[in-house]
PDB file of N, CA and C in Angstrom:
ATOM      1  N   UNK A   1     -47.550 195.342  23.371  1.00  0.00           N
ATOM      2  CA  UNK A   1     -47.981 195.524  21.999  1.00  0.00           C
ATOM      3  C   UNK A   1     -48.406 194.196  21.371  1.00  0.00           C
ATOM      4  N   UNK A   2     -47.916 193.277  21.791  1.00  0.00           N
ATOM      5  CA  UNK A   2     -47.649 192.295  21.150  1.00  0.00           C
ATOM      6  C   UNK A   2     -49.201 191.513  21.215  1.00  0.00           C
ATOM      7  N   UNK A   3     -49.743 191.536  23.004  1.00  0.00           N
ATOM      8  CA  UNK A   3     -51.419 191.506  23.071  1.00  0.00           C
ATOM      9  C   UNK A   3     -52.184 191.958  22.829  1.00  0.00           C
ATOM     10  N   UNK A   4     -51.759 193.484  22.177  1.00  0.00           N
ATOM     11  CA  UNK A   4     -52.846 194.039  21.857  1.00  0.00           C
ATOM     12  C   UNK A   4     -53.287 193.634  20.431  1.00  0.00           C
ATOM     13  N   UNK A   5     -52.352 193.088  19.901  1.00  0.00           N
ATOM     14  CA  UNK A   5     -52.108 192.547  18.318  1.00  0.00           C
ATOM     15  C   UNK A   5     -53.542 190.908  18.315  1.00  0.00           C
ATOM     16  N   UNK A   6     -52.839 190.108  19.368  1.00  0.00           N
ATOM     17  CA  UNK A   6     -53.780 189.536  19.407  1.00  0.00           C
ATOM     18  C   UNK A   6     -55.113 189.757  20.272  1.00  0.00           C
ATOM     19  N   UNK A   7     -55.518 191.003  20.692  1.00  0.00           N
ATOM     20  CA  UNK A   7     -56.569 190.756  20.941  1.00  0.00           C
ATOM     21  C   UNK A   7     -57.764 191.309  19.676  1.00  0.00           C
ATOM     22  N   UNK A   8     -56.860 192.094  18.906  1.00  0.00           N
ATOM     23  CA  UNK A   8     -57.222 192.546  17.598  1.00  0.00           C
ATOM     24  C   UNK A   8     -57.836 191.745  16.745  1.00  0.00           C
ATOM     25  N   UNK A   9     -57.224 190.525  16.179  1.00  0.00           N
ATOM     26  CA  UNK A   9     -57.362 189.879  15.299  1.00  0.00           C
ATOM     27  C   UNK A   9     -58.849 188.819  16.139  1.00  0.00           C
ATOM     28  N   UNK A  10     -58.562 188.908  18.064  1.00  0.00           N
ATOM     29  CA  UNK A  10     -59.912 188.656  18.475  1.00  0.00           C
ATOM     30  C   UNK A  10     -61.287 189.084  17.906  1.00  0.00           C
ATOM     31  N   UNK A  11     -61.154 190.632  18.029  1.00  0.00           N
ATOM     32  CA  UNK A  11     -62.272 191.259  17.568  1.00  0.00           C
ATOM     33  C   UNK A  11     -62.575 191.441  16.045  1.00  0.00           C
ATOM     34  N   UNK A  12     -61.401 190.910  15.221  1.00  0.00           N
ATOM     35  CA  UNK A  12     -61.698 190.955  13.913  1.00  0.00           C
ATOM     36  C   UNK A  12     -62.806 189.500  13.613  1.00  0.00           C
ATOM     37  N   UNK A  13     -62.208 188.675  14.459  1.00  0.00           N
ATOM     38  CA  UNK A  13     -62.863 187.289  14.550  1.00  0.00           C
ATOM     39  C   UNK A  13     -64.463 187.623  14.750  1.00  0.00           C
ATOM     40  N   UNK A  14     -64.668 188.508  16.043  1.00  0.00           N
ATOM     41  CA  UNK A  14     -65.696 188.653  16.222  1.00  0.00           C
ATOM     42  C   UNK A  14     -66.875 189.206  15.714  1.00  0.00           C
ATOM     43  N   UNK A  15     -66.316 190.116  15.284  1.00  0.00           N
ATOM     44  CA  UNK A  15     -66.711 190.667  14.057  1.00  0.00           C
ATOM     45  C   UNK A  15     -67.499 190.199  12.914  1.00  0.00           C
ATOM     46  N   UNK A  16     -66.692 189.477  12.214  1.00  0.00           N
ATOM     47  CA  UNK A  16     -66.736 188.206  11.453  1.00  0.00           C
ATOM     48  C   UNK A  16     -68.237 187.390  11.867  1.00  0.00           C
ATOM     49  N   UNK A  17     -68.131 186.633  13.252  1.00  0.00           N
ATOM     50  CA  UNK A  17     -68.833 185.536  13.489  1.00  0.00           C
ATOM     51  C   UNK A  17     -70.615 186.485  13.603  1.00  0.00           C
ATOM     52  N   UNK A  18     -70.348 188.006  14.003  1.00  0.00           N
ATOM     53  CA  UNK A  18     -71.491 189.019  13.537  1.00  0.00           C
ATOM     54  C   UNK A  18     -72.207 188.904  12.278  1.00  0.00           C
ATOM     55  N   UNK A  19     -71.117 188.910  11.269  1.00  0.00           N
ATOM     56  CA  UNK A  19     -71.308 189.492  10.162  1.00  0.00           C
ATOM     57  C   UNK A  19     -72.016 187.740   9.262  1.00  0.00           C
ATOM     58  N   UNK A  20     -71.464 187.196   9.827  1.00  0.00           N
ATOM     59  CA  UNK A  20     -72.095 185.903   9.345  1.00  0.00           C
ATOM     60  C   UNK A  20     -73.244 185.486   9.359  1.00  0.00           C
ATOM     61  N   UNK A  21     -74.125 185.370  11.131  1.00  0.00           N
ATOM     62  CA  UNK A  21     -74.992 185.295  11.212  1.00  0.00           C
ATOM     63  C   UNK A  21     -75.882 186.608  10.505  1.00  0.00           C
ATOM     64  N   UNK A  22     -75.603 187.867  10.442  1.00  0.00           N
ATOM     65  CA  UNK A  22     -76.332 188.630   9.563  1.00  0.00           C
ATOM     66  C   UNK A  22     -76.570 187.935   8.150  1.00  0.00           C
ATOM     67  N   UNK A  23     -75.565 188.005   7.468  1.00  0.00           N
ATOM     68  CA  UNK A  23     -75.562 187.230   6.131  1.00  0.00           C
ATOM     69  C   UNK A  23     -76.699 186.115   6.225  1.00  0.00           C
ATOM     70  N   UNK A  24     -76.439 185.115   7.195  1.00  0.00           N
ATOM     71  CA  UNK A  24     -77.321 183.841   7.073  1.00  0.00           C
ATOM     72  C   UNK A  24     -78.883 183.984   7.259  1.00  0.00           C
ATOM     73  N   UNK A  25     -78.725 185.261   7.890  1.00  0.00           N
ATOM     74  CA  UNK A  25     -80.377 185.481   8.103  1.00  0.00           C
ATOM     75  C   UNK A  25     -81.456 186.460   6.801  1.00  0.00           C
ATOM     76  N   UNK A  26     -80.293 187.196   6.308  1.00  0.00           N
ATOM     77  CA  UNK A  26     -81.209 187.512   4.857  1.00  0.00           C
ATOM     78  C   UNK A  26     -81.297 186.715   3.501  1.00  0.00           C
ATOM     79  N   UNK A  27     -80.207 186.416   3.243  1.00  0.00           N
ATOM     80  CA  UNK A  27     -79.766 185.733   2.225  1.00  0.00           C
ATOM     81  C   UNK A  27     -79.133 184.002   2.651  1.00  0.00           C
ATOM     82  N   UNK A  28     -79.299 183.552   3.519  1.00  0.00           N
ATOM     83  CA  UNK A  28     -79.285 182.043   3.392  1.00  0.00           C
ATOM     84  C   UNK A  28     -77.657 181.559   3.461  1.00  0.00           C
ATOM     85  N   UNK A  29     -77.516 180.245   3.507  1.00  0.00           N
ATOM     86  CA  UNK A  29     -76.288 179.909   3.330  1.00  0.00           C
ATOM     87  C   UNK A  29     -75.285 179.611   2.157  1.00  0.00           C
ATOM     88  N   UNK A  30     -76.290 180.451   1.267  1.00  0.00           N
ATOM     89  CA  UNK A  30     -75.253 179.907  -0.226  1.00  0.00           C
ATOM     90  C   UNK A  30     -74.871 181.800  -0.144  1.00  0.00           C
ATOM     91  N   UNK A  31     -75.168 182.583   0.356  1.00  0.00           N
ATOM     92  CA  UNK A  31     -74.286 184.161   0.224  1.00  0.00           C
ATOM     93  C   UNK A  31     -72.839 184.094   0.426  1.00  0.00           C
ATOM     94  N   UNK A  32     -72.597 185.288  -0.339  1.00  0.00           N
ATOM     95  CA  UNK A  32     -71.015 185.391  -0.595  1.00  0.00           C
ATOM     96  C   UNK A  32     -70.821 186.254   0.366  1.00  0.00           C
ATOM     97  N   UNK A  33     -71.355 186.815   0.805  1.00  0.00           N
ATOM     98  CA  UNK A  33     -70.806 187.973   2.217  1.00  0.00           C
ATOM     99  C   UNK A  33     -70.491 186.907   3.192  1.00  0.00           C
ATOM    100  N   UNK A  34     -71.564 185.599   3.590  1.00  0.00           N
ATOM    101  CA  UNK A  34     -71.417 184.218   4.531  1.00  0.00           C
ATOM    102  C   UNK A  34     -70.004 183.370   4.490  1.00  0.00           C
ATOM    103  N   UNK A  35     -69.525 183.409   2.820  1.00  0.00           N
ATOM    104  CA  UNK A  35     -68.559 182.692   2.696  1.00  0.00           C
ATOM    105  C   UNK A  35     -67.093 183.448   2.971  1.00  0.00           C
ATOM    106  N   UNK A  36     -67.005 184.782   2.446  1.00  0.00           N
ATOM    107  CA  UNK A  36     -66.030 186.247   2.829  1.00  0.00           C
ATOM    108  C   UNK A  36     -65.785 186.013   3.780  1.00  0.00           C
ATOM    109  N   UNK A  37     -66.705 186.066   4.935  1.00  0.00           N
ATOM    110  CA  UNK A  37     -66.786 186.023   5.976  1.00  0.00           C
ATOM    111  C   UNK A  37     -66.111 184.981   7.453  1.00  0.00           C
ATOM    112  N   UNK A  38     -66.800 184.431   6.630  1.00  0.00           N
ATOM    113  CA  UNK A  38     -66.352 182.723   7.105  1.00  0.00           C
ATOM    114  C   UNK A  38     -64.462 182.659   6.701  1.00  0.00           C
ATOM    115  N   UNK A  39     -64.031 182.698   5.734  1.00  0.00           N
ATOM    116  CA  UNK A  39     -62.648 182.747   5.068  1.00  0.00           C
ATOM    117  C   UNK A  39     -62.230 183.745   6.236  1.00  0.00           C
ATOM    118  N   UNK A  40     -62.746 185.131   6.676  1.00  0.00           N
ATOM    119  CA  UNK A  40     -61.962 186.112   7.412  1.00  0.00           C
ATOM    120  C   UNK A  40     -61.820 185.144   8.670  1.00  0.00           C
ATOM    121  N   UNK A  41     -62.982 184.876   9.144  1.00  0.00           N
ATOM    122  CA  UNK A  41     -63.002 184.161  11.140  1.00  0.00           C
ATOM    123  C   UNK A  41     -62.058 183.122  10.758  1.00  0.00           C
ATOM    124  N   UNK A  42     -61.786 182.366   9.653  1.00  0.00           N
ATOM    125  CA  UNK A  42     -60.722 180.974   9.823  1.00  0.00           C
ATOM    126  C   UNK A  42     -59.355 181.794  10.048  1.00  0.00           C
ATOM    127  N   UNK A  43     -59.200 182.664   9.308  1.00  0.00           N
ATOM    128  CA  UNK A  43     -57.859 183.303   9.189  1.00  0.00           C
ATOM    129  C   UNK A  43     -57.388 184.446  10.365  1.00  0.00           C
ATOM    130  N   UNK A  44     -58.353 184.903  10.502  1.00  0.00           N
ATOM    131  CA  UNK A  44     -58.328 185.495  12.262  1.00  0.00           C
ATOM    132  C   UNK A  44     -57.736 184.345  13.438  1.00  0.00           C
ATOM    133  N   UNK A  45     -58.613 183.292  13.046  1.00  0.00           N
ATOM    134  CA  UNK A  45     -58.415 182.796  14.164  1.00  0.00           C
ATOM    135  C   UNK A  45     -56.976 181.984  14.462  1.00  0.00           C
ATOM    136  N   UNK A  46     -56.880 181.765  13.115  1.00  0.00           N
ATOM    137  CA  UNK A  46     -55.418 180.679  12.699  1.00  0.00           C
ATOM    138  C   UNK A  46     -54.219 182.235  13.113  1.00  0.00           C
ATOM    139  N   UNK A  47     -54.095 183.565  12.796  1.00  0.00           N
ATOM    140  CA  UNK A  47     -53.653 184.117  13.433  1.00  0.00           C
ATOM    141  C   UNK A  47     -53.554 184.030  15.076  1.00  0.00           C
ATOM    142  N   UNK A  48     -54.534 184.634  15.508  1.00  0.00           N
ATOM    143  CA  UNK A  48     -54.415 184.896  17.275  1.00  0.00           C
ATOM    144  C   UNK A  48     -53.862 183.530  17.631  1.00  0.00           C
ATOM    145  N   UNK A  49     -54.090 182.433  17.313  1.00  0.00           N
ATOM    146  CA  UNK A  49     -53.506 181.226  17.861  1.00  0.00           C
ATOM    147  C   UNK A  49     -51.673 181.170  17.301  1.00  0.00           C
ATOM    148  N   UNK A  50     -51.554 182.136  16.342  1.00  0.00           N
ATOM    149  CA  UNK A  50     -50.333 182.099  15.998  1.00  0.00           C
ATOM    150  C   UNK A  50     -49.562 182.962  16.970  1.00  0.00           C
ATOM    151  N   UNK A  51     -49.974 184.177  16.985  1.00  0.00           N
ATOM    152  CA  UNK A  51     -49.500 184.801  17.601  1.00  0.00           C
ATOM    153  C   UNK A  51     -49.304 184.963  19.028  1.00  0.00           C
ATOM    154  N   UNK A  52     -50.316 184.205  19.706  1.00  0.00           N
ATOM    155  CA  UNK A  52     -49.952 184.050  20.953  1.00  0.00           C
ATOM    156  C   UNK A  52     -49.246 182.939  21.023  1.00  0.00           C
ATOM    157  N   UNK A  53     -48.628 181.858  20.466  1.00  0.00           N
ATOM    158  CA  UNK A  53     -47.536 181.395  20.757  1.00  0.00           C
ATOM    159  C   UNK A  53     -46.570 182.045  20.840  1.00  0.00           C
ATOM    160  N   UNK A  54     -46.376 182.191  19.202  1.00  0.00           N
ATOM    161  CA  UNK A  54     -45.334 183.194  19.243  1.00  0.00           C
ATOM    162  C   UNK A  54     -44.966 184.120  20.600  1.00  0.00           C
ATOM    163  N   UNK A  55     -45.441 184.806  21.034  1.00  0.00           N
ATOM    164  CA  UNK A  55     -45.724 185.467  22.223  1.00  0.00           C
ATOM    165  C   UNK A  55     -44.938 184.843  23.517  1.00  0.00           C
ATOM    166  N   UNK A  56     -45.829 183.634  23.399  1.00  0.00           N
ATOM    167  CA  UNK A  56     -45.285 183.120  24.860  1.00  0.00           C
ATOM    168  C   UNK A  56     -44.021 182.441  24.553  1.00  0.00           C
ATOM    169  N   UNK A  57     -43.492 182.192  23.133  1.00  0.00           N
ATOM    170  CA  UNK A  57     -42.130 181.789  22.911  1.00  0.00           C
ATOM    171  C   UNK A  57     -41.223 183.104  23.014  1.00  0.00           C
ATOM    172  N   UNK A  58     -41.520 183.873  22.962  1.00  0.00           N
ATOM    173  CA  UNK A  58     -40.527 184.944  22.996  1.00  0.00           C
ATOM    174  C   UNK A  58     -40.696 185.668  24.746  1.00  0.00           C
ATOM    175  N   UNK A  59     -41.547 185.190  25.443  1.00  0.00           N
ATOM    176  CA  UNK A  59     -41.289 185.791  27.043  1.00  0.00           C
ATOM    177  C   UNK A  59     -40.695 184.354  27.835  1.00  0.00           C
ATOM    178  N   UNK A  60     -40.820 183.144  26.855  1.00  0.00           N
ATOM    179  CA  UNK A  60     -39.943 182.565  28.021  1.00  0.00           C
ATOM    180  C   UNK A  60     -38.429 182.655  27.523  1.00  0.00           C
ATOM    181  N   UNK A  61     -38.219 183.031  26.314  1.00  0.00           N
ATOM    182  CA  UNK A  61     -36.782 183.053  26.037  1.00  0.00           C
ATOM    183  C   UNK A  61     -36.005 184.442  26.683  1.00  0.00           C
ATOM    184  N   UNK A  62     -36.953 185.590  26.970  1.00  0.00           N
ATOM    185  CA  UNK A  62     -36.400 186.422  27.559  1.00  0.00           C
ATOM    186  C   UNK A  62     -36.322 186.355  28.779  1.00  0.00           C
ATOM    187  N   UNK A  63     -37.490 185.406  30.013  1.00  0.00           N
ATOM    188  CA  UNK A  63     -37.240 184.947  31.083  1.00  0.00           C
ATOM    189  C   UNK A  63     -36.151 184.166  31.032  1.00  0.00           C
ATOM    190  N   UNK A  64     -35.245 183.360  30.343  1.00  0.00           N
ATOM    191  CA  UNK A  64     -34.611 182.807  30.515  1.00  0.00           C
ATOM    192  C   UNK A  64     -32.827 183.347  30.504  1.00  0.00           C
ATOM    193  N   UNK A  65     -32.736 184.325  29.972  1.00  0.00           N
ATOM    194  CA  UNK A  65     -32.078 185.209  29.764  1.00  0.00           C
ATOM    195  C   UNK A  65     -31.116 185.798  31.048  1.00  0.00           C
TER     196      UNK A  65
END
């Protein structure tokens, strides 16, 4: 469960880095859908990097067990 969590917040990322270049190509780099956007992929990403620690801190403490 715990990967599927982060592979989620992957595709939310990805998503995101979609939705950006759309934005940048009608409306330029001062759009607010570009900047939304941008705010979601930082915070996606600062997740999955969270969570897969997290992750691998909690399978070596149970390997250790």
């Amino acid at each position: 469960m715990r990967r599927f969590i982060e592979i989620m917040w992957l595709a939310i990322a990805a998503v995101s880095v979609v939705e950006i270049i759309i934005a940048y190509k009608q409306q330029g780099a001062s759009s607010r859908n570009l900047q939304m956007f941008g705010v979601v992929l930082v915070v996606a990403l600062f997740m999955y990097f969270l969570r897969k620690r997290q992750r691998k801190n909690i399978d070596s403490n149970n390997s250790g067990k």
